[in-house]
C-alpha atoms as a PDB file:
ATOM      1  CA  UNK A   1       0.000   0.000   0.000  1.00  0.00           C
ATOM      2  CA  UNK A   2       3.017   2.372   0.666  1.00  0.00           C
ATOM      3  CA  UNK A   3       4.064   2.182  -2.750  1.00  0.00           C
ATOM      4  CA  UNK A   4       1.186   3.389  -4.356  1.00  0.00           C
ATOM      5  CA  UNK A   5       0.890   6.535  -1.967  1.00  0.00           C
ATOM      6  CA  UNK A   6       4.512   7.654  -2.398  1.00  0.00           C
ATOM      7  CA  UNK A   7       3.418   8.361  -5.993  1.00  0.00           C
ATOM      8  CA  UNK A   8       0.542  10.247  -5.327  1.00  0.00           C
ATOM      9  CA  UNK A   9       2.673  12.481  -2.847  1.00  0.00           C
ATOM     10  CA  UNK A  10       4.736  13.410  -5.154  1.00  0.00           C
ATOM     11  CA  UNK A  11       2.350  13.892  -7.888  1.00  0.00           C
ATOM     12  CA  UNK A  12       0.440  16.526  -5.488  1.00  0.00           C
ATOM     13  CA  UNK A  13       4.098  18.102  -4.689  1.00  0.00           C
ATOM     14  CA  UNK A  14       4.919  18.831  -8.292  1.00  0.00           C
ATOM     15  CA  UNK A  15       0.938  20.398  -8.925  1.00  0.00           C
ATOM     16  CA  UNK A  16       1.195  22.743  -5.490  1.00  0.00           C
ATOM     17  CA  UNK A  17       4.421  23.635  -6.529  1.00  0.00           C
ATOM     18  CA  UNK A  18       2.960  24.720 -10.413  1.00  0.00           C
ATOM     19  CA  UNK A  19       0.403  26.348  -9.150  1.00  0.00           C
ATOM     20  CA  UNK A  20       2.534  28.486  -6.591  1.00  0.00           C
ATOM     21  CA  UNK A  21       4.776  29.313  -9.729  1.00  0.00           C
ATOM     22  CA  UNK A  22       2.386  30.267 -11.975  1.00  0.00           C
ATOM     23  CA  UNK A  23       0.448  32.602  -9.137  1.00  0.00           C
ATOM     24  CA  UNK A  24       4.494  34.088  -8.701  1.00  0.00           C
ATOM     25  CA  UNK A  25       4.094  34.465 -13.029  1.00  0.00           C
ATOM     26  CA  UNK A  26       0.923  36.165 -12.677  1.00  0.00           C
ATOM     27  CA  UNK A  27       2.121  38.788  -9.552  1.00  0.00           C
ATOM     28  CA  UNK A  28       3.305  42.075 -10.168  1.00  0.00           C
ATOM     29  CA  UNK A  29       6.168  43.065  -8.811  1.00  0.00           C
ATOM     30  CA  UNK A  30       6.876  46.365  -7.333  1.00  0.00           C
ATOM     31  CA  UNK A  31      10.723  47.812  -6.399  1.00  0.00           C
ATOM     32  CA  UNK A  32      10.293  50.481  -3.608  1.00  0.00           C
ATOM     33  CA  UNK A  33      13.333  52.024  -2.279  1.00  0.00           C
ATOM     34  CA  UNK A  34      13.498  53.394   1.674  1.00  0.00           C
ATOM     35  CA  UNK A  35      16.388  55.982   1.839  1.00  0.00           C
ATOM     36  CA  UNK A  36      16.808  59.103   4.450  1.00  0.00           C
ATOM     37  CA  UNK A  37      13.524  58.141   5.526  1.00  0.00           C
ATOM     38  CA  UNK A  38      11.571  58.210   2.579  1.00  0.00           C
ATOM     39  CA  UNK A  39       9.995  56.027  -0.218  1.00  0.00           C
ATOM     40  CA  UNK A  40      11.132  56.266  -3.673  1.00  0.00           C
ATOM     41  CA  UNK A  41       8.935  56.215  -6.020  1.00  0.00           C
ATOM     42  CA  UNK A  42       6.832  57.172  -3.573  1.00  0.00           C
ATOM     43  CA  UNK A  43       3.955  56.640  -6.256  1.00  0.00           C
ATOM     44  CA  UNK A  44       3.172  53.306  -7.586  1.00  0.00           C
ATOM     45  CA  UNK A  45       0.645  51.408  -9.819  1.00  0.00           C
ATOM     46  CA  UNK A  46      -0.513  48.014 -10.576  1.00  0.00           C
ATOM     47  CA  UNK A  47      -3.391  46.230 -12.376  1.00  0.00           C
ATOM     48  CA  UNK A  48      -6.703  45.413 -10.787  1.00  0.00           C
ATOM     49  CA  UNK A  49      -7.061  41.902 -10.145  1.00  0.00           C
ATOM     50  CA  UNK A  50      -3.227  40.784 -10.467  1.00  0.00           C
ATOM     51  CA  UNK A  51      -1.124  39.773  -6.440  1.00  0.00           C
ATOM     52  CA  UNK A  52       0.945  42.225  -5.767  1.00  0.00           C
ATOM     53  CA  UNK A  53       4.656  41.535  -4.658  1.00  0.00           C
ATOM     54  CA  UNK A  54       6.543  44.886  -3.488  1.00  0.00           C
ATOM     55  CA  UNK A  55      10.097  44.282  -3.103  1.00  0.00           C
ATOM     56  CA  UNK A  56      11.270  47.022  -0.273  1.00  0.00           C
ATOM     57  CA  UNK A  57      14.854  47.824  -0.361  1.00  0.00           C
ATOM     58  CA  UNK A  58      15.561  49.451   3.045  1.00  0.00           C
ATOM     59  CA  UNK A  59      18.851  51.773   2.443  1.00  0.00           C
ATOM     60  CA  UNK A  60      18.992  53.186   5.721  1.00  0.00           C
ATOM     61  CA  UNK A  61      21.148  52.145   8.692  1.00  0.00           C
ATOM     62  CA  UNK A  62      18.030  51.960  11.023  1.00  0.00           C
ATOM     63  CA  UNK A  63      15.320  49.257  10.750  1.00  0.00           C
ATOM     64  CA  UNK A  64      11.592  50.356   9.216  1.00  0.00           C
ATOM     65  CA  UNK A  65       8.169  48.959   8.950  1.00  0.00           C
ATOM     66  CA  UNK A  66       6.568  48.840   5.771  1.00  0.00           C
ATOM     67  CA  UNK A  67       2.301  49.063   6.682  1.00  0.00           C
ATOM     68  CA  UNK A  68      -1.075  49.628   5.315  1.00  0.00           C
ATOM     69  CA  UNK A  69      -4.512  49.219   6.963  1.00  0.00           C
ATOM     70  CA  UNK A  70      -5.516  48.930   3.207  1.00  0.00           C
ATOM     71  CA  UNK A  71      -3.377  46.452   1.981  1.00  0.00           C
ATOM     72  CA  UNK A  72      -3.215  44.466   5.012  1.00  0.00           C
ATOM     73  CA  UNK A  73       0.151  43.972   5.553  1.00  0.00           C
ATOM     74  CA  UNK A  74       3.434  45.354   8.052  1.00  0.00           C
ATOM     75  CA  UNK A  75       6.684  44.158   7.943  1.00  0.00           C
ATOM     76  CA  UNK A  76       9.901  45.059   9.289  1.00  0.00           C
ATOM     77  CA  UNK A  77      12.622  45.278   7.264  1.00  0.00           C
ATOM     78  CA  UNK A  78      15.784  45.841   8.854  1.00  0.00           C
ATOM     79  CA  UNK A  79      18.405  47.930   8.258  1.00  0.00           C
ATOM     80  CA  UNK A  80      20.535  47.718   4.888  1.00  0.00           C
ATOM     81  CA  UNK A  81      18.361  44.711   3.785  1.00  0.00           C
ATOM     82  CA  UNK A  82      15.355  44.536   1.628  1.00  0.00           C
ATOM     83  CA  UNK A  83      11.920  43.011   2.443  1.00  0.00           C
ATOM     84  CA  UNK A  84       9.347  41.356   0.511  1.00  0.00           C
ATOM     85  CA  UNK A  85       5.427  41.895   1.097  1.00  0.00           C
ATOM     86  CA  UNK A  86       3.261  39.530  -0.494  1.00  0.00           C
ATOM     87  CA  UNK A  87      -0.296  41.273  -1.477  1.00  0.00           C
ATOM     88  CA  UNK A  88      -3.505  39.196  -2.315  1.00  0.00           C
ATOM     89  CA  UNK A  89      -5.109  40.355  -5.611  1.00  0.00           C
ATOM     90  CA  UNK A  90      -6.683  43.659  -5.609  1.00  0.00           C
ATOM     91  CA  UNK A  91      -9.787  46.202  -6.846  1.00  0.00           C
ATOM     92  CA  UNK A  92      -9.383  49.547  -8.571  1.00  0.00           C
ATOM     93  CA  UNK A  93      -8.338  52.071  -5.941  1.00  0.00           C
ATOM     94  CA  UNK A  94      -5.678  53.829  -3.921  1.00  0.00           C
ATOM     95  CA  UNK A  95      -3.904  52.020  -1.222  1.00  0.00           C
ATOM     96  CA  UNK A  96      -1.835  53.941   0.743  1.00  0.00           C
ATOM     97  CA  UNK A  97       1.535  52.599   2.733  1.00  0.00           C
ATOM     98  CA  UNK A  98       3.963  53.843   5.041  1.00  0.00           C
ATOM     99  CA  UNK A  99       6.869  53.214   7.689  1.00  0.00           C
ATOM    100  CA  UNK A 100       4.953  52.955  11.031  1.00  0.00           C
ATOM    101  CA  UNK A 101       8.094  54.029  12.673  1.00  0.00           C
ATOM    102  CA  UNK A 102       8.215  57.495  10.958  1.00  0.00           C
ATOM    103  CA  UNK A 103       5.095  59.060  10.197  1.00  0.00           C
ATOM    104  CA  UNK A 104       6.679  61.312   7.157  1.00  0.00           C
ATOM    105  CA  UNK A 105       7.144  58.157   4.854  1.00  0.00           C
ATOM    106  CA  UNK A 106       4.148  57.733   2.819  1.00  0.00           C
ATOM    107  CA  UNK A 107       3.573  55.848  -0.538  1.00  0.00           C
ATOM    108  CA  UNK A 108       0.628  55.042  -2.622  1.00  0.00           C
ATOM    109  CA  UNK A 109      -0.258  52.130  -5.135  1.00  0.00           C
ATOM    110  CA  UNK A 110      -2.747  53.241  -7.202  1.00  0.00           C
ATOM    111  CA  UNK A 111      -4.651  49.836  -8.756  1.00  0.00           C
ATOM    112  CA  UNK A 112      -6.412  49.997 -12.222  1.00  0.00           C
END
């Protein structure tokens, strides 16, 4: 009986690991840069209906936290390191994002 489960294990391993690449395909990515405390491009866009991966390169020598209510998401990234944020799909609108630990960094992603 083992033998005819091993197969099936891998068979679902190969499919999750397809469909995780092709949702990765489908993402958009976004490259946000955090220097002397402040996002650049501070602007952003991305298509309705598409994940949304924002890849935050943190250039300062302190740590910050990337957050929006309206994405859903914080992170820390520390100092001299970048961060990745993973964002579900999203509608038309303006999403707003900033460092939580200095209330002068503020971004946007605008969604179409």
């Amino acid at each position: 009986m083992m033998k005819n489960r091993l197969p099936l294990t891998v068979l679902c391993s190969i499919a999750m690991l397809s469909v995780s690449q092709s949702h990765a395909q489908q993402a958009t990515e976004i490259h946000v840069t955090y220097a002397n405390g402040q996002f650049r491009p501070s602007a952003v866009q991305a298509p309705a209906d598409k994940p949304v991966i924002f890849r935050v390169k943190n250039l300062d020598a302190k740590a910050m936290e990337f957050e929006s209510t309206s994405l859903r998401v914080e992170k820390v990234v520390a100092a001299n390191s970048e961060g990745i944020i993973n964002v579900r799909a999203l509608k038309p609108g303006r999403y707003e994002f900033y460092d939580d630990f200095n209330d002068t960094a503020r971004g946007a992603l605008t969604v179409q």
